[in-house]
C-alpha atoms as a PDB file:
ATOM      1  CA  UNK A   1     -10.759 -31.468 -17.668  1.00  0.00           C
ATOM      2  CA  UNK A   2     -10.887 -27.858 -18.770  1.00  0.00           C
ATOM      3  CA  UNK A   3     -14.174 -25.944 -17.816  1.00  0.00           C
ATOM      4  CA  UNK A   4     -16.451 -24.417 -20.071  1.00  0.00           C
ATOM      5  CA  UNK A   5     -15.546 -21.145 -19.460  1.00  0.00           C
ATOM      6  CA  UNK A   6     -12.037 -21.775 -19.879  1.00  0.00           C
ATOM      7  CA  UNK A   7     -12.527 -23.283 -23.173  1.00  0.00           C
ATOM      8  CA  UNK A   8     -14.958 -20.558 -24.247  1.00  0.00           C
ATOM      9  CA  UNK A   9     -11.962 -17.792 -23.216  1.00  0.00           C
ATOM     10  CA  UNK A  10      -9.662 -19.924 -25.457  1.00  0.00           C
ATOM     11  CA  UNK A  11     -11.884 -19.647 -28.450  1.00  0.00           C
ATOM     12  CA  UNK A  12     -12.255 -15.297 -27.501  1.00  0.00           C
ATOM     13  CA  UNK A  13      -9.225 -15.569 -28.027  1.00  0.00           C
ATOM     14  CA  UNK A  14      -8.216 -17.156 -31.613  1.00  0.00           C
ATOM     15  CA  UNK A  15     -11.279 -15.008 -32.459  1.00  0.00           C
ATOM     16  CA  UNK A  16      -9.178 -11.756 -31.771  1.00  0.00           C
ATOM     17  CA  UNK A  17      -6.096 -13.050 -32.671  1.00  0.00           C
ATOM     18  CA  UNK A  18      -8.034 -14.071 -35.852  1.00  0.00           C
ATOM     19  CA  UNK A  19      -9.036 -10.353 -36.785  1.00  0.00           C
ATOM     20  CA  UNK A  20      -5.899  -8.630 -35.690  1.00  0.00           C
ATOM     21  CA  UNK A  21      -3.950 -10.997 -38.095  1.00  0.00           C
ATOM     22  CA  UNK A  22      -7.091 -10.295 -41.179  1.00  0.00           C
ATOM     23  CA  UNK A  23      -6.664  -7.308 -40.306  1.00  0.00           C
ATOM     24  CA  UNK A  24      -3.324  -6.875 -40.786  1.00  0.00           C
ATOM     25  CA  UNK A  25      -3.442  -8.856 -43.724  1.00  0.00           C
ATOM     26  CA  UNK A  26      -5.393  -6.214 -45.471  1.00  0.00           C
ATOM     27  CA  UNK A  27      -3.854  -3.701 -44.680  1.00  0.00           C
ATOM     28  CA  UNK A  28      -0.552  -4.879 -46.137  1.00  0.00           C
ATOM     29  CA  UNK A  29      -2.311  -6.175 -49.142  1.00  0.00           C
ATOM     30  CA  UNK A  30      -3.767  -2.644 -49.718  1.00  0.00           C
ATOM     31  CA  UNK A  31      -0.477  -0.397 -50.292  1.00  0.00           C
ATOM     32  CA  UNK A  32       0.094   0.560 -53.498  1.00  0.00           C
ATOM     33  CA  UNK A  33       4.159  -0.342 -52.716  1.00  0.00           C
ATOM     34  CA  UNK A  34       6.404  -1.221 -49.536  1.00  0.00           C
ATOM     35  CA  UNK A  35       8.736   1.491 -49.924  1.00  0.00           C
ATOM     36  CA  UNK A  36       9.833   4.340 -47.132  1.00  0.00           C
ATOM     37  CA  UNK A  37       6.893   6.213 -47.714  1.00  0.00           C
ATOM     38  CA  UNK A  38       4.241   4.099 -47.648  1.00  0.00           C
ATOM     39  CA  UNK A  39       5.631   3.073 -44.057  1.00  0.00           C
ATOM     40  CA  UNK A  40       4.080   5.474 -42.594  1.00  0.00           C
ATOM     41  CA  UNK A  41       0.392   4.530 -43.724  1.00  0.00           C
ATOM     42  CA  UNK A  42       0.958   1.066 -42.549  1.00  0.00           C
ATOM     43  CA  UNK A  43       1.862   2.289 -38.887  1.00  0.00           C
ATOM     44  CA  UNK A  44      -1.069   4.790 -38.676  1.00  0.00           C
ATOM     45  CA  UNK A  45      -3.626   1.607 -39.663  1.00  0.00           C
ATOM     46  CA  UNK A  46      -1.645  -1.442 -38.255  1.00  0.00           C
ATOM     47  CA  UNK A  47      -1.080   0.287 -34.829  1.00  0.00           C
ATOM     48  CA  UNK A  48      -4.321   1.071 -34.065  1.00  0.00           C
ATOM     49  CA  UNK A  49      -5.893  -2.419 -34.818  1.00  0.00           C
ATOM     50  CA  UNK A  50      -3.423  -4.291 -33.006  1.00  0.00           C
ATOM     51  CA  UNK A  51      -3.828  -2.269 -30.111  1.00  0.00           C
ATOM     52  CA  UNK A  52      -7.512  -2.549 -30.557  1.00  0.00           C
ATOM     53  CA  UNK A  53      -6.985  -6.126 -30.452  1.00  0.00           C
ATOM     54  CA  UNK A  54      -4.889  -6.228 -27.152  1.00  0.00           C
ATOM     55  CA  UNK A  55      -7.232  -4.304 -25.808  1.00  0.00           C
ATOM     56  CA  UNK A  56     -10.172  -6.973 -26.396  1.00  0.00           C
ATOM     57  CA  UNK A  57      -8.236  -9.360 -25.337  1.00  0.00           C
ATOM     58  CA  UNK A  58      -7.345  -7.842 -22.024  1.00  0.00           C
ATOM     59  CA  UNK A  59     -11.374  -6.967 -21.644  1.00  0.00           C
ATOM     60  CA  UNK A  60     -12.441 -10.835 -22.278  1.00  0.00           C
ATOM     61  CA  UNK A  61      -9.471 -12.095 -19.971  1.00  0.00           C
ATOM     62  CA  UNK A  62     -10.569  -9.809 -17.240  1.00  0.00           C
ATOM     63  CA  UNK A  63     -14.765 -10.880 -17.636  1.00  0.00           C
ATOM     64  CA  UNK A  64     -13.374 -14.473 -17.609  1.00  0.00           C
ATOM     65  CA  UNK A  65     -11.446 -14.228 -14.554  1.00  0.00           C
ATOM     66  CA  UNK A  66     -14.312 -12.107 -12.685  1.00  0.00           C
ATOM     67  CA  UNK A  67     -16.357 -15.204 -13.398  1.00  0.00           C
ATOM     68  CA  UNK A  68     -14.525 -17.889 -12.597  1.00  0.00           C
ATOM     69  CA  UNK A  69     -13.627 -16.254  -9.835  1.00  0.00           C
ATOM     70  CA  UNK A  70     -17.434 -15.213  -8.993  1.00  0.00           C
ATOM     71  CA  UNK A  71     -15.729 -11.565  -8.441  1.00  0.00           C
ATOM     72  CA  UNK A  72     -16.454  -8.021  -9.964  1.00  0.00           C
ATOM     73  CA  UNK A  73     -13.760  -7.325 -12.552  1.00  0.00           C
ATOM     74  CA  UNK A  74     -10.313  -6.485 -11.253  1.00  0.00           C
ATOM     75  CA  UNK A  75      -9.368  -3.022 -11.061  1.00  0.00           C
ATOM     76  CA  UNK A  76      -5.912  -3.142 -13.086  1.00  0.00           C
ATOM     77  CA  UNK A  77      -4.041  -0.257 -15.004  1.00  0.00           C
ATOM     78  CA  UNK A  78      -4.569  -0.838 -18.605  1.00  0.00           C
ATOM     79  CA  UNK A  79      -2.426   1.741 -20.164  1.00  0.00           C
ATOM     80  CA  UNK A  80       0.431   0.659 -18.109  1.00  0.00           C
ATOM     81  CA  UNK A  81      -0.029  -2.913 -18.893  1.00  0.00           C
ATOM     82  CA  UNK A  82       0.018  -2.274 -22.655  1.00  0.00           C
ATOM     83  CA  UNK A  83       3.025  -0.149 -22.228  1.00  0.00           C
ATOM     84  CA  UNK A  84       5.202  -3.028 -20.673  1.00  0.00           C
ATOM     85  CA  UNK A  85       4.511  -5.901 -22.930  1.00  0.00           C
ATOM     86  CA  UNK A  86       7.203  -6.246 -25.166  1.00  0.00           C
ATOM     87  CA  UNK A  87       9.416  -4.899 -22.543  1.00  0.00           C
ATOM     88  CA  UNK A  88       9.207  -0.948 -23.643  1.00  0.00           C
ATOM     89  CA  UNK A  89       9.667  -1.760 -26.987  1.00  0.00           C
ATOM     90  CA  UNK A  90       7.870   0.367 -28.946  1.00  0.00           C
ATOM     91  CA  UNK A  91       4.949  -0.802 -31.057  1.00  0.00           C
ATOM     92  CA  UNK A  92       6.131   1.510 -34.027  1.00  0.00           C
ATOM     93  CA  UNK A  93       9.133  -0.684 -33.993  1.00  0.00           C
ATOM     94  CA  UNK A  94       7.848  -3.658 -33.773  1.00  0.00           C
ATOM     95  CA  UNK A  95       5.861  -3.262 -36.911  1.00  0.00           C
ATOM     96  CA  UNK A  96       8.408  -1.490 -38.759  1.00  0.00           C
ATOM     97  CA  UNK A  97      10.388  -4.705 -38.676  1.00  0.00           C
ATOM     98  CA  UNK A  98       8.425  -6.403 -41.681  1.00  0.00           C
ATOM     99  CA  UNK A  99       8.896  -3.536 -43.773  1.00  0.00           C
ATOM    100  CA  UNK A 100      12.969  -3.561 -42.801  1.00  0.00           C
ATOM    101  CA  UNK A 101      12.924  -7.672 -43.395  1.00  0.00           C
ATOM    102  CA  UNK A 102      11.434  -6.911 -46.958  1.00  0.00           C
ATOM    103  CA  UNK A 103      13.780  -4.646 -47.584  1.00  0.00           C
ATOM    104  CA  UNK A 104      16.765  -6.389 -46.521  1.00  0.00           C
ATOM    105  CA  UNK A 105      15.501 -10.057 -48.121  1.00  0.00           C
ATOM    106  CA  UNK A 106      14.467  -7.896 -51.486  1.00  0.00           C
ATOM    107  CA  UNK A 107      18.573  -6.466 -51.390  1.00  0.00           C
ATOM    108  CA  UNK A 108      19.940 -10.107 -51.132  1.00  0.00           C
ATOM    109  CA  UNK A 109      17.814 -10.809 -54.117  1.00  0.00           C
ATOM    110  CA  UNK A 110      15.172 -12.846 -52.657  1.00  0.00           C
ATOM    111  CA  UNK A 111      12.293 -13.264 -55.285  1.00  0.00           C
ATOM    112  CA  UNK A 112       9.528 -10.641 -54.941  1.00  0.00           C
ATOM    113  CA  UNK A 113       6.518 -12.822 -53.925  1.00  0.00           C
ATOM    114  CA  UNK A 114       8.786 -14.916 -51.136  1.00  0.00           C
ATOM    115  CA  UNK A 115      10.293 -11.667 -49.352  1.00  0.00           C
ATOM    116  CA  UNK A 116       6.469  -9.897 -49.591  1.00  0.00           C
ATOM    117  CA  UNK A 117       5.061 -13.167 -48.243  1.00  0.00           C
ATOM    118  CA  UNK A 118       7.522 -13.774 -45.516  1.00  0.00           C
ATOM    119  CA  UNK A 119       7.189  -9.863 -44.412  1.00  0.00           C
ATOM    120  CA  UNK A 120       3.417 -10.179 -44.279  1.00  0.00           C
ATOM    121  CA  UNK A 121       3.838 -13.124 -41.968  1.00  0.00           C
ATOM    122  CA  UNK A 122       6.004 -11.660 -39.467  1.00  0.00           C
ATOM    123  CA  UNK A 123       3.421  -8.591 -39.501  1.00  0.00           C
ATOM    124  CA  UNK A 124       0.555 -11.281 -38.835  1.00  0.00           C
ATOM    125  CA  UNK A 125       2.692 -13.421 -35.744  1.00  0.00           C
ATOM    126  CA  UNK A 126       3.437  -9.945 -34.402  1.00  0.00           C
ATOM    127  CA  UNK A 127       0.060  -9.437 -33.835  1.00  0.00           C
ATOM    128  CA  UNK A 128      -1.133 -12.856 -32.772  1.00  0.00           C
ATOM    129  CA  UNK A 129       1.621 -12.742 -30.141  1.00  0.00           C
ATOM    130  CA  UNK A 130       0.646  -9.260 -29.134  1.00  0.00           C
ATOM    131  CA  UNK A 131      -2.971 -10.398 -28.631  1.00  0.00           C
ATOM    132  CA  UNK A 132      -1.648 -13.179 -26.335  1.00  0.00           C
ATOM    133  CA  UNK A 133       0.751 -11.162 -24.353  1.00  0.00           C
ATOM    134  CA  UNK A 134      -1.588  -9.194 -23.441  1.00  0.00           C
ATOM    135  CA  UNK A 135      -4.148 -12.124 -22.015  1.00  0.00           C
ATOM    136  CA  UNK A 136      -0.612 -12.850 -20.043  1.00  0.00           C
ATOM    137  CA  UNK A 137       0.097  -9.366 -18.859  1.00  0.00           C
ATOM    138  CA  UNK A 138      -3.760  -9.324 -17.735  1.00  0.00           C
ATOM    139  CA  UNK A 139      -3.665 -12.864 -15.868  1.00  0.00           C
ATOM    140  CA  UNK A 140      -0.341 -11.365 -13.857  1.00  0.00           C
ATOM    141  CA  UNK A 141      -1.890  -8.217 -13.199  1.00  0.00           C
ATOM    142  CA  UNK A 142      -5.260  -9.655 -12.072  1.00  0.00           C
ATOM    143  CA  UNK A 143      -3.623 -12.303  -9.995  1.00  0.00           C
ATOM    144  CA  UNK A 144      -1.742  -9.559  -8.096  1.00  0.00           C
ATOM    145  CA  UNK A 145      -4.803  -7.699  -7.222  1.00  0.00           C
ATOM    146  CA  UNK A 146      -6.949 -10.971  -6.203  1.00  0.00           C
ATOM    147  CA  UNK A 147      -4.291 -12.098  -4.467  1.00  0.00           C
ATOM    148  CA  UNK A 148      -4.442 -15.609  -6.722  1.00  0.00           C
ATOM    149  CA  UNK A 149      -2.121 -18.355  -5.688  1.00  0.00           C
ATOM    150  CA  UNK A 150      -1.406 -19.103  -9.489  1.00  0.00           C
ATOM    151  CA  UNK A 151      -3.127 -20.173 -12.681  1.00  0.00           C
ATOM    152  CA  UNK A 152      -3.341 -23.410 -14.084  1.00  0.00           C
ATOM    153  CA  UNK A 153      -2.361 -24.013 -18.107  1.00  0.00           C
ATOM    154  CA  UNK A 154      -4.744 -25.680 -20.518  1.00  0.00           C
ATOM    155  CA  UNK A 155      -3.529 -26.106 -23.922  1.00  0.00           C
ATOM    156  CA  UNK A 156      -5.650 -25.110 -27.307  1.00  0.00           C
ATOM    157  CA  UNK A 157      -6.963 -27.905 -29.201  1.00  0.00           C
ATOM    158  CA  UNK A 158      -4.119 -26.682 -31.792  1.00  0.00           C
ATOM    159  CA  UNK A 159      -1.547 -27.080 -29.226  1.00  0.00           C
ATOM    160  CA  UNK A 160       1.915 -27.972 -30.358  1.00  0.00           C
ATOM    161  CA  UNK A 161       3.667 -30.955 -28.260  1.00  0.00           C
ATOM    162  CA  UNK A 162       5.770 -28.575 -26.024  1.00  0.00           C
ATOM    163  CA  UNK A 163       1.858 -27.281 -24.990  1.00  0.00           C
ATOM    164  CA  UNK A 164       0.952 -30.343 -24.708  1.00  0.00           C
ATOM    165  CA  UNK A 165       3.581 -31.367 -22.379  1.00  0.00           C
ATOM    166  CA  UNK A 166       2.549 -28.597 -20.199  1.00  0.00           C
ATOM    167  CA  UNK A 167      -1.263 -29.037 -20.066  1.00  0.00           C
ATOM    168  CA  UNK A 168      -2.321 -28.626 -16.484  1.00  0.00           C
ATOM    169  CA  UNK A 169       0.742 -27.474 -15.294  1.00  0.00           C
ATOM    170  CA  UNK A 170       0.322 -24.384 -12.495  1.00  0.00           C
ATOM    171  CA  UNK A 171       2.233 -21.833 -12.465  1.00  0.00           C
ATOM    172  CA  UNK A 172       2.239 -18.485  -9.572  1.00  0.00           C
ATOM    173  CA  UNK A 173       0.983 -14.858 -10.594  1.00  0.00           C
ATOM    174  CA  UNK A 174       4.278 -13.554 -10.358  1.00  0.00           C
ATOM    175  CA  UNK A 175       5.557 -15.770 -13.009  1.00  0.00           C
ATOM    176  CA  UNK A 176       4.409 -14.818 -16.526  1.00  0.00           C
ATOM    177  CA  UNK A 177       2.942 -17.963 -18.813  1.00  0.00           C
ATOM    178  CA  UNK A 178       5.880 -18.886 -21.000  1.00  0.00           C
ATOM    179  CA  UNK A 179       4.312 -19.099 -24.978  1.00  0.00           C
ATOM    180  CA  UNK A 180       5.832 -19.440 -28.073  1.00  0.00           C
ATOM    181  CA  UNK A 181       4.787 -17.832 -31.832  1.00  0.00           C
ATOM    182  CA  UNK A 182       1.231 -18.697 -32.523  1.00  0.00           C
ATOM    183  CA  UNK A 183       1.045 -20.077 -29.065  1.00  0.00           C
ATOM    184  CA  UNK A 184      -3.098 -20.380 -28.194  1.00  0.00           C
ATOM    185  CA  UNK A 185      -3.294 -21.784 -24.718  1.00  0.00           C
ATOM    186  CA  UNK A 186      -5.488 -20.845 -21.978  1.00  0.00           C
ATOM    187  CA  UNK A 187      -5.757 -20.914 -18.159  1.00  0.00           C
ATOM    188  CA  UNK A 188      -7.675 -21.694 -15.090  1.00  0.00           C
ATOM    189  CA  UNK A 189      -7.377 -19.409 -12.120  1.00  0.00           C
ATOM    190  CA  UNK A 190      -5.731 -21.467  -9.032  1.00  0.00           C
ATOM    191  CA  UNK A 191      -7.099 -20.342  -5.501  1.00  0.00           C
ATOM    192  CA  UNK A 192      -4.074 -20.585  -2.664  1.00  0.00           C
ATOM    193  CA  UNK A 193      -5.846 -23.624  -1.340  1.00  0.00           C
ATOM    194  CA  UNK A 194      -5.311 -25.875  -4.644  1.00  0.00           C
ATOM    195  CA  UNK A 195      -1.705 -24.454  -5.432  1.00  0.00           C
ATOM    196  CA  UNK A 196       1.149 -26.762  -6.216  1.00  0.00           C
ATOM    197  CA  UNK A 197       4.272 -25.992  -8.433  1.00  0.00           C
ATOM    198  CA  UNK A 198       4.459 -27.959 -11.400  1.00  0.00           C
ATOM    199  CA  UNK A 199       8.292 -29.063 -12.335  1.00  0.00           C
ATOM    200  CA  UNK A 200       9.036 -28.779 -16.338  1.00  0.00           C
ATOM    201  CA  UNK A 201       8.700 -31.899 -17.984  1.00  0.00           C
ATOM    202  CA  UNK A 202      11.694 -34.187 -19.815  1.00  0.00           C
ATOM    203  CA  UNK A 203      12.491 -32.655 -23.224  1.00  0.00           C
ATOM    204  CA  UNK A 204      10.451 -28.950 -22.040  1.00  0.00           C
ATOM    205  CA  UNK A 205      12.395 -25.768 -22.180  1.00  0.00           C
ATOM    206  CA  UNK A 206      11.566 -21.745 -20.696  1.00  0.00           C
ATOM    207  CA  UNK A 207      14.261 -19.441 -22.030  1.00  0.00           C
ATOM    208  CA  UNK A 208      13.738 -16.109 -21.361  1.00  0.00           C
ATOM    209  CA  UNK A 209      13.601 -13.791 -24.483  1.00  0.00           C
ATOM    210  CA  UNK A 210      14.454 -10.204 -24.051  1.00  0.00           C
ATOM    211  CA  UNK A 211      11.767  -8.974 -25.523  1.00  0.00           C
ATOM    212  CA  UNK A 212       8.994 -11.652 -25.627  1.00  0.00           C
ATOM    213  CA  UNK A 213       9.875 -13.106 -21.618  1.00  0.00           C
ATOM    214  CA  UNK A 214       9.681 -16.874 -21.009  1.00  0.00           C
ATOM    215  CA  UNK A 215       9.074 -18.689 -23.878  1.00  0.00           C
ATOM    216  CA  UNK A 216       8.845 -22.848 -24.809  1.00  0.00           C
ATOM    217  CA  UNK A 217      11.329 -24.399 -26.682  1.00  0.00           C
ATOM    218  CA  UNK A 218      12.940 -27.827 -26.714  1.00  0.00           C
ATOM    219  CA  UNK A 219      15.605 -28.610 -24.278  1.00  0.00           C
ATOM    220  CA  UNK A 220      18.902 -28.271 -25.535  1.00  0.00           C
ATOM    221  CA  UNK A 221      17.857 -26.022 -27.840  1.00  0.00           C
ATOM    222  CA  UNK A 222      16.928 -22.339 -28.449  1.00  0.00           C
ATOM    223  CA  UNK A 223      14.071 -20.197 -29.352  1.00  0.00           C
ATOM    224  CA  UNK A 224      13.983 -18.785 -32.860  1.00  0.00           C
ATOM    225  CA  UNK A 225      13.832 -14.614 -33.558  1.00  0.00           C
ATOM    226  CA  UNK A 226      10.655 -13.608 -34.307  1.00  0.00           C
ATOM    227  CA  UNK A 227      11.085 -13.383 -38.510  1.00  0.00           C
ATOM    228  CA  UNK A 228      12.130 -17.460 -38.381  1.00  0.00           C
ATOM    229  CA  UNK A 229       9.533 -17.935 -35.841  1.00  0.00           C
ATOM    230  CA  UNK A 230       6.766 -16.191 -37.641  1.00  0.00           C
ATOM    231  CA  UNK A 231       7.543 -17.171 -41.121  1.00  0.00           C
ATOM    232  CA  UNK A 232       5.477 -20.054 -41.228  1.00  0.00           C
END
């Protein structure tokens, strides 16, 4: 069973992935159009609040850890971290992408209110998944400087079945948490002396996504781009 703190980290978490994606929202909602121009208000608000968020996110991940671990809080290199998430991709273009899906959805003559709707949601699973990459790019870069055997994977009460399937399943430092769009799962720091490798379950896929690194799908199958993924 999941400890409290664990739990409590989970909900820190939908919390900030919560007000990056409101935040987002009104943001969008509050240009007066969607076209070239107005992309450059978007960036200079978006940007800063999804960083904002990551940043949260990495502070709360690091207070957990330094608890559960009964530690002071790791030393780690933020701005470095932050830098590498989505693989050097920049965060200007990663938010530029709903803007370029409206666009292209409005020229194939998608209806208005679908193409706006469906843009607005890839902005918002951008920055849910940003919020949760960086919790993962803070658990690998704590675990290095602990020297952590590993953490231990306890799935959100939201948690889709792939999740579910995974639930207590330990994984090592080195090895990023594979996640999926609107993934909310947690962890449990694993000390050397409790670490065992836990083989993928029947039906459980990681494919590695060039940009987001290991992700959950079904076996067999593939994982979606991010506009199919996040238009939902």
């Amino acid at each position: 069973m999941a400890t409290a703190e664990a739990l409590a980290h989970i909900e820190g978490q939908r919390r900030i992935r919560v007000a990056v994606t409101q935040g987002l929202q009104r943001v969008w909602r509050s240009l007066p159009s969607y076209d070239e121009g107005n992309l450059s208000d978007w960036l200079r608000y978006a940007l800063p609040l999804v960083q904002g968020g990551q940043r949260s996110s990495v502070a709360l991940t690091r207070a957990y850890l330094a608890r559960s671990l009964e530690r002071p809080p790791a030393q780690i290199d933020v701005e470095r971290l932050l830098a590498d998430l989505r693989g050097g991709v920049s965060p200007s273009t990663v938010y530029t992408r709903p803007f370029v899906q409206l666009w292209s959805e409005l020229g194939e003559g998608k209806p208005w209110q679908d193409a706006t709707t469906a843009a607005l949601a890839r902005a918002e699973g951008a920055g849910a998944v940003d919020v949760q990459m960086a919790m993962r790019g803070t658990l690998t870069a704590v675990g290095a400087a602990e020297e952590l055997w590993g953490y231990q994977r306890v799935a959100d009460s939201g948690a889709c079945e792939f999740c579910q399937e995974l639930d207590g399943a330990q994984f090592l430092t080195e090895e990023p948490m594979p996640m999926h769009p609107h993934c909310g799962c947690g962890v449990e720091p694993v000390p050397y002396t409790r670490g065992r490798p836990t083989p993928i379950p029947a039906g459980v896929a990681v494919s590695e996504h060039g940009e987001l690194g290991p992700v959950l799908g079904a076996a067999g199958g593939h994982f979606l781009d991010e506009p199919a993924a996040y238009a939902r």
